[in-house]
N, C-alpha and C. Protein backbone atom coordinates (compact mmCIF):
# COMPACT_ATOMS: atom_id res chain seq x y z
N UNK A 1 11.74 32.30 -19.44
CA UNK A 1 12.74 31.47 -18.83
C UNK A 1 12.10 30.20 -18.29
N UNK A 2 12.69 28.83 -18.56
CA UNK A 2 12.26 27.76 -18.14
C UNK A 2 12.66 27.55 -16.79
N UNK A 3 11.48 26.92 -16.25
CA UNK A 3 11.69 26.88 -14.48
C UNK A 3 12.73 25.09 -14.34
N UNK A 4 13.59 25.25 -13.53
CA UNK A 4 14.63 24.26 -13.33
C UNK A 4 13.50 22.86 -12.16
N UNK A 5 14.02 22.13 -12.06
CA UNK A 5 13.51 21.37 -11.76
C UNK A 5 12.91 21.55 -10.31
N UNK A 6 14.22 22.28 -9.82
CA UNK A 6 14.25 22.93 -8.14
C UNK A 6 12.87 23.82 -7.82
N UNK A 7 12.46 24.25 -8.84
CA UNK A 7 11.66 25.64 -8.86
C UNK A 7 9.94 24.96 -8.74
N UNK A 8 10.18 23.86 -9.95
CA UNK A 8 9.49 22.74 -9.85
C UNK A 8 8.51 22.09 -9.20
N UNK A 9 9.46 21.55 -7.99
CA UNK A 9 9.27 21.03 -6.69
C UNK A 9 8.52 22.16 -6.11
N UNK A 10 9.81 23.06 -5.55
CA UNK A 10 8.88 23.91 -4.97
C UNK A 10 7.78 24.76 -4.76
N UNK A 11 7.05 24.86 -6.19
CA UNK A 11 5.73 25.05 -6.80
C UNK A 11 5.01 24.40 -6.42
N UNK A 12 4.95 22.84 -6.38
CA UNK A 12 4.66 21.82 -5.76
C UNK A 12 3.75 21.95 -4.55
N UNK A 13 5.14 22.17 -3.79
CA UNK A 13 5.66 22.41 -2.66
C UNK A 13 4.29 22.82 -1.65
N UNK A 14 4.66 24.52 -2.29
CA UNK A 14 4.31 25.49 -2.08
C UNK A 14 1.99 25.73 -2.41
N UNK A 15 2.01 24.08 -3.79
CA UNK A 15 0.51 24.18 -3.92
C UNK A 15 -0.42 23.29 -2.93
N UNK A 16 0.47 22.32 -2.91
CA UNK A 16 0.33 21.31 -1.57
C UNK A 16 -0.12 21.76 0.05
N UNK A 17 0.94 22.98 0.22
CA UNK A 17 0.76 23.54 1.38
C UNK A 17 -0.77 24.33 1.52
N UNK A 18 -1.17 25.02 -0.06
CA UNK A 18 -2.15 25.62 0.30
C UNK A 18 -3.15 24.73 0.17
N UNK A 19 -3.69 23.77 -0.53
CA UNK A 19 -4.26 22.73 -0.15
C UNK A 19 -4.66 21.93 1.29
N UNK A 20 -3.80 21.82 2.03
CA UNK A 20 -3.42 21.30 3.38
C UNK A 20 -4.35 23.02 4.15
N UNK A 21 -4.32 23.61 3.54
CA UNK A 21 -4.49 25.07 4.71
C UNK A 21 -6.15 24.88 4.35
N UNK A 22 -6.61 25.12 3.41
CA UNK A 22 -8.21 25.19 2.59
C UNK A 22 -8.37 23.77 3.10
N UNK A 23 -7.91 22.21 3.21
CA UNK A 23 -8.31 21.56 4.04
C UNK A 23 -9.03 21.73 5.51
N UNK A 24 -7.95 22.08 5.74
CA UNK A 24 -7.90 22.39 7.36
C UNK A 24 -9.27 23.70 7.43
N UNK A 25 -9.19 23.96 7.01
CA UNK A 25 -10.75 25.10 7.10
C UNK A 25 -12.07 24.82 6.75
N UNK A 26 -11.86 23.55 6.13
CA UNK A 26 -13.56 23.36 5.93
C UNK A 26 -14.36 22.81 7.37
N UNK A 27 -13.82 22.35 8.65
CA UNK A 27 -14.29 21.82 9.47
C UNK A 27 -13.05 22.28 10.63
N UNK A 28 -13.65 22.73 11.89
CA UNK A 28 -13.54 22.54 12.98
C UNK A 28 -12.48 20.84 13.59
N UNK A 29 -13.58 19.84 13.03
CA UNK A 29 -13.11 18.66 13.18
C UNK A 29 -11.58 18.28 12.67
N UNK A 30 -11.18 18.80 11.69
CA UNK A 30 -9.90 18.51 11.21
C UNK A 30 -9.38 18.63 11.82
N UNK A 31 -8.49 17.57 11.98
CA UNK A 31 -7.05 17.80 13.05
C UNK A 31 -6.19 18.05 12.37
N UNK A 32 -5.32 17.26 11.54
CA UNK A 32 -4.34 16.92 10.41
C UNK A 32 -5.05 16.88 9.40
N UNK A 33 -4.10 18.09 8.13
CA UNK A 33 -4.16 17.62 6.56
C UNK A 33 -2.86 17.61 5.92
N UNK A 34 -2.41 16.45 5.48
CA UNK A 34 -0.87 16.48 5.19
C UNK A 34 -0.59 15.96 3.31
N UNK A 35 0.43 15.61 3.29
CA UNK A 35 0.34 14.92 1.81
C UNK A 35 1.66 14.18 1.92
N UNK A 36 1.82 13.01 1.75
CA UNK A 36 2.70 11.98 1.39
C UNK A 36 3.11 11.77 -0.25
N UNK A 37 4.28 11.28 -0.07
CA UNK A 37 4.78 10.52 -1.51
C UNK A 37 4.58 9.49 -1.35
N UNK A 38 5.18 8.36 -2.70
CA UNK A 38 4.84 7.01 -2.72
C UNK A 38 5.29 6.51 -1.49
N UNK A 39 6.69 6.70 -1.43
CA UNK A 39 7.70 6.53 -0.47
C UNK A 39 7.21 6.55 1.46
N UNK A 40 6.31 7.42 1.33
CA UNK A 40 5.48 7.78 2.79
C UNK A 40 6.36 8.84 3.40
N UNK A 41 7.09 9.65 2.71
CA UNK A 41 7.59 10.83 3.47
C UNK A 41 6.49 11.90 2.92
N UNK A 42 6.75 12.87 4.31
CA UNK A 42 5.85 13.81 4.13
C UNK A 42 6.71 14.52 3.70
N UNK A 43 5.77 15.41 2.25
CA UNK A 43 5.93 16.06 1.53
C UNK A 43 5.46 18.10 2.44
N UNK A 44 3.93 18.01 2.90
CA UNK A 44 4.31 18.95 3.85
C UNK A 44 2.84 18.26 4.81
N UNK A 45 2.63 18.93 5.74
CA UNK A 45 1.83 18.55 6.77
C UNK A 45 1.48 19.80 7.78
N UNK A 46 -0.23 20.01 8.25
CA UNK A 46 -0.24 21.04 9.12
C UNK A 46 -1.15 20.46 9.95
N UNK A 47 -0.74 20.73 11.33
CA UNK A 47 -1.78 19.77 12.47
C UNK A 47 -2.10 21.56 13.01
N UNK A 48 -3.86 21.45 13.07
CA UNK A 48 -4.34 22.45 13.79
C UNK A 48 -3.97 23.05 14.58
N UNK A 49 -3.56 24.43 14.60
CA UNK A 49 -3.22 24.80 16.14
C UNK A 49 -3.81 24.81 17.53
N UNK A 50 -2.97 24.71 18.72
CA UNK A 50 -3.54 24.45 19.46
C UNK A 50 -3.73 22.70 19.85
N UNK A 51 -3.67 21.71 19.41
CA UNK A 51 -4.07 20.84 19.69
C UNK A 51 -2.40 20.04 19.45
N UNK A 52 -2.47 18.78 20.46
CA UNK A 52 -1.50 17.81 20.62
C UNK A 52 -1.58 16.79 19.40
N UNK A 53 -0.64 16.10 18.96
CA UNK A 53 -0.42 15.36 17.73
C UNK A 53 -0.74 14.24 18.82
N UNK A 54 -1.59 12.97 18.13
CA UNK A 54 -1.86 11.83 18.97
C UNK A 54 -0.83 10.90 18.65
N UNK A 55 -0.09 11.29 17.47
CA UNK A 55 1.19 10.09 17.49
C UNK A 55 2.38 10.51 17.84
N UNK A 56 3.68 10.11 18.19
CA UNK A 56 4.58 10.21 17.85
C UNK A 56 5.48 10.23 16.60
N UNK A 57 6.84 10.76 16.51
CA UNK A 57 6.96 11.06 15.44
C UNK A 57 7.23 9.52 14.83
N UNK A 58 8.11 8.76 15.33
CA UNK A 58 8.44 7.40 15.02
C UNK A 58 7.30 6.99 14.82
N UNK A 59 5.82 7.18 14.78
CA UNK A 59 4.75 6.37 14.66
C UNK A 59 4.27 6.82 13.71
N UNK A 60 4.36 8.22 13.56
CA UNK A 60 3.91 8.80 11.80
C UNK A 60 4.73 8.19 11.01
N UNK A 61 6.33 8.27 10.83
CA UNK A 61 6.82 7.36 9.94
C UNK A 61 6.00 6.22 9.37
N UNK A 62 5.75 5.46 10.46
CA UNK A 62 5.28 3.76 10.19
C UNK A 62 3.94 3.90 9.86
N UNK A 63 3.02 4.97 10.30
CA UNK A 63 1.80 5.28 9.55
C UNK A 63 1.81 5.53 8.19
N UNK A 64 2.54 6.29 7.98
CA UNK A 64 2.78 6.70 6.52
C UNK A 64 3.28 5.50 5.57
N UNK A 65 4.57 5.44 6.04
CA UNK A 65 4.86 4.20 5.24
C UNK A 65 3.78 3.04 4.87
N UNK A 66 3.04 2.56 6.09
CA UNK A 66 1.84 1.84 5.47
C UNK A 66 1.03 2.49 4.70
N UNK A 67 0.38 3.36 4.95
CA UNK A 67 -0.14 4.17 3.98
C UNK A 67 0.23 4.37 2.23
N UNK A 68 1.34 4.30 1.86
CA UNK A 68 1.96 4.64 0.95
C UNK A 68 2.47 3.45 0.40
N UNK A 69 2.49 2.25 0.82
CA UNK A 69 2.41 0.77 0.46
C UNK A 69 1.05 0.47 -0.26
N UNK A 70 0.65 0.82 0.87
CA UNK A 70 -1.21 0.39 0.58
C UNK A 70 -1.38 1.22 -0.45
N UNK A 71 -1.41 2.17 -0.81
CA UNK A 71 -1.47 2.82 -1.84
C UNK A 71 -0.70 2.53 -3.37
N UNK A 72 0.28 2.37 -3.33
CA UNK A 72 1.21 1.94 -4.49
C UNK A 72 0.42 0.51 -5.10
N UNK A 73 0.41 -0.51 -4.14
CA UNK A 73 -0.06 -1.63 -4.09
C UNK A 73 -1.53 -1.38 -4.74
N UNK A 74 -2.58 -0.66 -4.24
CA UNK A 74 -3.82 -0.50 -4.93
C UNK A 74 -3.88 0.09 -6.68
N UNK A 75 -2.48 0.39 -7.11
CA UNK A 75 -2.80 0.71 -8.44
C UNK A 75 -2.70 -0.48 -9.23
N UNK A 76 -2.21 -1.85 -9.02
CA UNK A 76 -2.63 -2.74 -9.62
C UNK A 76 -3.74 -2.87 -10.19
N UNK A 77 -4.63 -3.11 -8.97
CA UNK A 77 -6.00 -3.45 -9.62
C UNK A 77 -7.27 -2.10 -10.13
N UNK A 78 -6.61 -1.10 -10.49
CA UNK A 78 -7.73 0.45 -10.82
C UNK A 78 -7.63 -0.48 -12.17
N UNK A 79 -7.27 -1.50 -13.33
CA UNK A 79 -8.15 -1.45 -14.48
C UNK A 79 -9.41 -2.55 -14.07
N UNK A 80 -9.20 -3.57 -13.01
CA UNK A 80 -10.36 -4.13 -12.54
C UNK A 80 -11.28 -3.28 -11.92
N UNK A 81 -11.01 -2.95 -10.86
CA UNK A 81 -12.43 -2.11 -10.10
C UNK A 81 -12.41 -0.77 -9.93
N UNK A 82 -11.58 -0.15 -10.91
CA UNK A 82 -11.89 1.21 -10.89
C UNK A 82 -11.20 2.06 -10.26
N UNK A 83 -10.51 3.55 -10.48
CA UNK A 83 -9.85 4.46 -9.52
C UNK A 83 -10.63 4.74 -8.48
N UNK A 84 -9.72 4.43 -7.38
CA UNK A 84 -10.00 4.73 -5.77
C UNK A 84 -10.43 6.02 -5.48
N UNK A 85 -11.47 6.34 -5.16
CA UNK A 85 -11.86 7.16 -4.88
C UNK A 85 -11.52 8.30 -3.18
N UNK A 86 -11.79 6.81 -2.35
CA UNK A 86 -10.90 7.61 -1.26
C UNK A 86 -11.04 6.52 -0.32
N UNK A 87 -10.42 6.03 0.91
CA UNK A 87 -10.23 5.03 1.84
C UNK A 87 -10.51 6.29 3.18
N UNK A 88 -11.43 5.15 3.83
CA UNK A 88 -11.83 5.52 5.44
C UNK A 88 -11.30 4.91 6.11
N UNK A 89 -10.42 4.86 7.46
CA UNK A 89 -9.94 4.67 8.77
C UNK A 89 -10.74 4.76 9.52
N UNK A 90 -11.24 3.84 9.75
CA UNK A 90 -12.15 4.38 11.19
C UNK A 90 -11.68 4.37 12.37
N UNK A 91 -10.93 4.69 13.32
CA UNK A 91 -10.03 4.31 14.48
C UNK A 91 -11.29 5.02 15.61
N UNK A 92 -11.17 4.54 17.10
CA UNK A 92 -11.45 4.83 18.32
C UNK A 92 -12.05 6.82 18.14
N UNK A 93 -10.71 7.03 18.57
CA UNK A 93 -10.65 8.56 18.42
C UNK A 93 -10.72 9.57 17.57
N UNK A 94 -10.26 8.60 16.27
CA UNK A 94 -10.11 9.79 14.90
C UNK A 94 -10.82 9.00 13.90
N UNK A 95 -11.22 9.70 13.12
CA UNK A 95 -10.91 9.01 11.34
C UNK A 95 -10.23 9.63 10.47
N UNK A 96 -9.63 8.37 9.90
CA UNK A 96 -8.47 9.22 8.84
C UNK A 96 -9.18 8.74 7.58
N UNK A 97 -9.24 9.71 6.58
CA UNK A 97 -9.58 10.18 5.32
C UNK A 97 -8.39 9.85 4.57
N UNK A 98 -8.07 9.20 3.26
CA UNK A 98 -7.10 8.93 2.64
C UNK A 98 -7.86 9.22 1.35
N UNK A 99 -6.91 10.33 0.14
CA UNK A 99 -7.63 10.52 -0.83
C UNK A 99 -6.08 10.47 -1.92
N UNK A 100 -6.13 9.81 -2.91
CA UNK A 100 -4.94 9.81 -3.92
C UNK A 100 -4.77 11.02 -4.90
N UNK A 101 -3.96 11.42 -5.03
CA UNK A 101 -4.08 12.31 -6.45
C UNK A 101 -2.82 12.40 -7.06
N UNK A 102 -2.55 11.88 -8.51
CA UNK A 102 -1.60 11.44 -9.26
C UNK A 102 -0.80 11.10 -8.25
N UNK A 103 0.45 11.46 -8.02
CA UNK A 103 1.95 10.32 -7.46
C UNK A 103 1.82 10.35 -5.71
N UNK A 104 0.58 11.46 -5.42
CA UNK A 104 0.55 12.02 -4.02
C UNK A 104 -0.56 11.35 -3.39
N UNK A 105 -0.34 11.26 -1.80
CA UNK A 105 -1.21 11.13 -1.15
C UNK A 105 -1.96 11.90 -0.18
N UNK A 106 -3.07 12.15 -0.10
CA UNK A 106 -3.47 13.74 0.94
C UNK A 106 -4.02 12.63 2.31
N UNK A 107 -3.48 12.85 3.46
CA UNK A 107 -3.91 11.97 4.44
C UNK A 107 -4.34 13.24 5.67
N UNK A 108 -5.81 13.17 5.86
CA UNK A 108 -6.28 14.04 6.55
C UNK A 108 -6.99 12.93 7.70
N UNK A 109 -6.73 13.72 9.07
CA UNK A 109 -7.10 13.11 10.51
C UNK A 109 -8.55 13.80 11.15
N UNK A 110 -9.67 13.74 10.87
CA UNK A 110 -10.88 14.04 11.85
C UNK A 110 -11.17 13.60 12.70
N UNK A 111 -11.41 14.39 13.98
CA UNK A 111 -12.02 14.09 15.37
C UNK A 111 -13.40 13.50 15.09
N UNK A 112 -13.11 12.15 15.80
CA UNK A 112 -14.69 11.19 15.77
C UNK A 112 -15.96 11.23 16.28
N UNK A 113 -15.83 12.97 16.53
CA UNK A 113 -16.90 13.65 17.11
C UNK A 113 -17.93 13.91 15.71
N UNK A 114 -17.28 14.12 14.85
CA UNK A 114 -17.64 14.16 13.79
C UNK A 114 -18.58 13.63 12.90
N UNK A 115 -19.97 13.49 13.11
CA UNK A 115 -20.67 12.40 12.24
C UNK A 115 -21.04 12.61 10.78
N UNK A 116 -21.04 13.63 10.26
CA UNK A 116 -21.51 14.07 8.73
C UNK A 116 -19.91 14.16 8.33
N UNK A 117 -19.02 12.77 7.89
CA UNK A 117 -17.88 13.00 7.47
C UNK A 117 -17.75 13.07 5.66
N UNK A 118 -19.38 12.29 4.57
CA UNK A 118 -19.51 12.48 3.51
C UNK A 118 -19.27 14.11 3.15
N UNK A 119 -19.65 15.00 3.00
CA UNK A 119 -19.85 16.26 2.51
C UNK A 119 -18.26 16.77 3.25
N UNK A 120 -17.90 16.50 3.85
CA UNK A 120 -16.30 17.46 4.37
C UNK A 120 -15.32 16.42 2.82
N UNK A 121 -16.01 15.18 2.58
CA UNK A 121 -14.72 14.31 2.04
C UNK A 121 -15.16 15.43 0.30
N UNK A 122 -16.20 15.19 0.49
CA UNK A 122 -16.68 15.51 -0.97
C UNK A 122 -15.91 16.91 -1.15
N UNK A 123 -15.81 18.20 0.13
CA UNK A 123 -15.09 19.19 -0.46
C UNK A 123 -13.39 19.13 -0.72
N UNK A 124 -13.33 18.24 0.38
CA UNK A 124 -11.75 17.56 -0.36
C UNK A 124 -10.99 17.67 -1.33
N UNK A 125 -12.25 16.90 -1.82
CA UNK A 125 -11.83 16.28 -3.31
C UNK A 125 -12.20 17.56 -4.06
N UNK A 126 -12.80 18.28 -4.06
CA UNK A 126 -13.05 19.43 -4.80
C UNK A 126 -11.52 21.06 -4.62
N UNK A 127 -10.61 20.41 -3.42
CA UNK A 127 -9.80 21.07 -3.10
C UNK A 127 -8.49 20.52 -3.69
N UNK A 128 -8.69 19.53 -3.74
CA UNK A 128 -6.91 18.70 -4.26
C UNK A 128 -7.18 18.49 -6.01
């Protein structure tokens, strides 16, 4: 039996989420591992337990949405300089990790306690 489109998604859905979970386990440091569409809605998202979200929700919107601009916008130029490999945030308190994969975006938040952030990105990418 062919799976309907609904079923689809939620396969998706459902691979995304475990992704976001095997994120969230390679480090202590992880705060947030989520995944966006082009659009910047979250598709699903898990913030560590135990710990306070540093944004508001009205502010994730507008995070995302930039995020997901900036992103759309960068496939212009992948036949000049090449597929993006992954974008660093460096902010005060956190760094955010931005990694693409086909139509999705995986946007993961580490505590800037964090100094060996190469080898957590590298298993990342070995997870999505």
């Amino acid at each position: 039996m062919a799976k309907t489109p609904a079923d689809k998604w939620k396969d998706a859905i459902v691979k995304y989420r475990k992704q976001c979970q095997n994120i969230l386990k390679l480090s202590d440091s992880i705060r947030y591992a989520g995944v966006i569409n082009a659009y910047g809605r979250t598709l699903t998202g898990i913030i560590k337990p135990d710990l306070k979200p540093l944004l508001k929700s009205e502010q994730v919107k507008n995070e995302f949405f930039i995020i997901s601009t900036l992103m759309s916008l960068r496939k212009e130029t992948i036949g000049t300089v090449g597929i993006l490999e992954h974008v660093i945030l460096q902010h005060q308190n956190v760094t955010i990790v931005i990694l693409q994969k086909k139509d999705v975006t995986f946007y993961v938040s580490i505590d800037r306690k964090e100094k060996g952030i190469e080898p957590i990105i590298s298993s990342i990418k070995k997870i999505i």
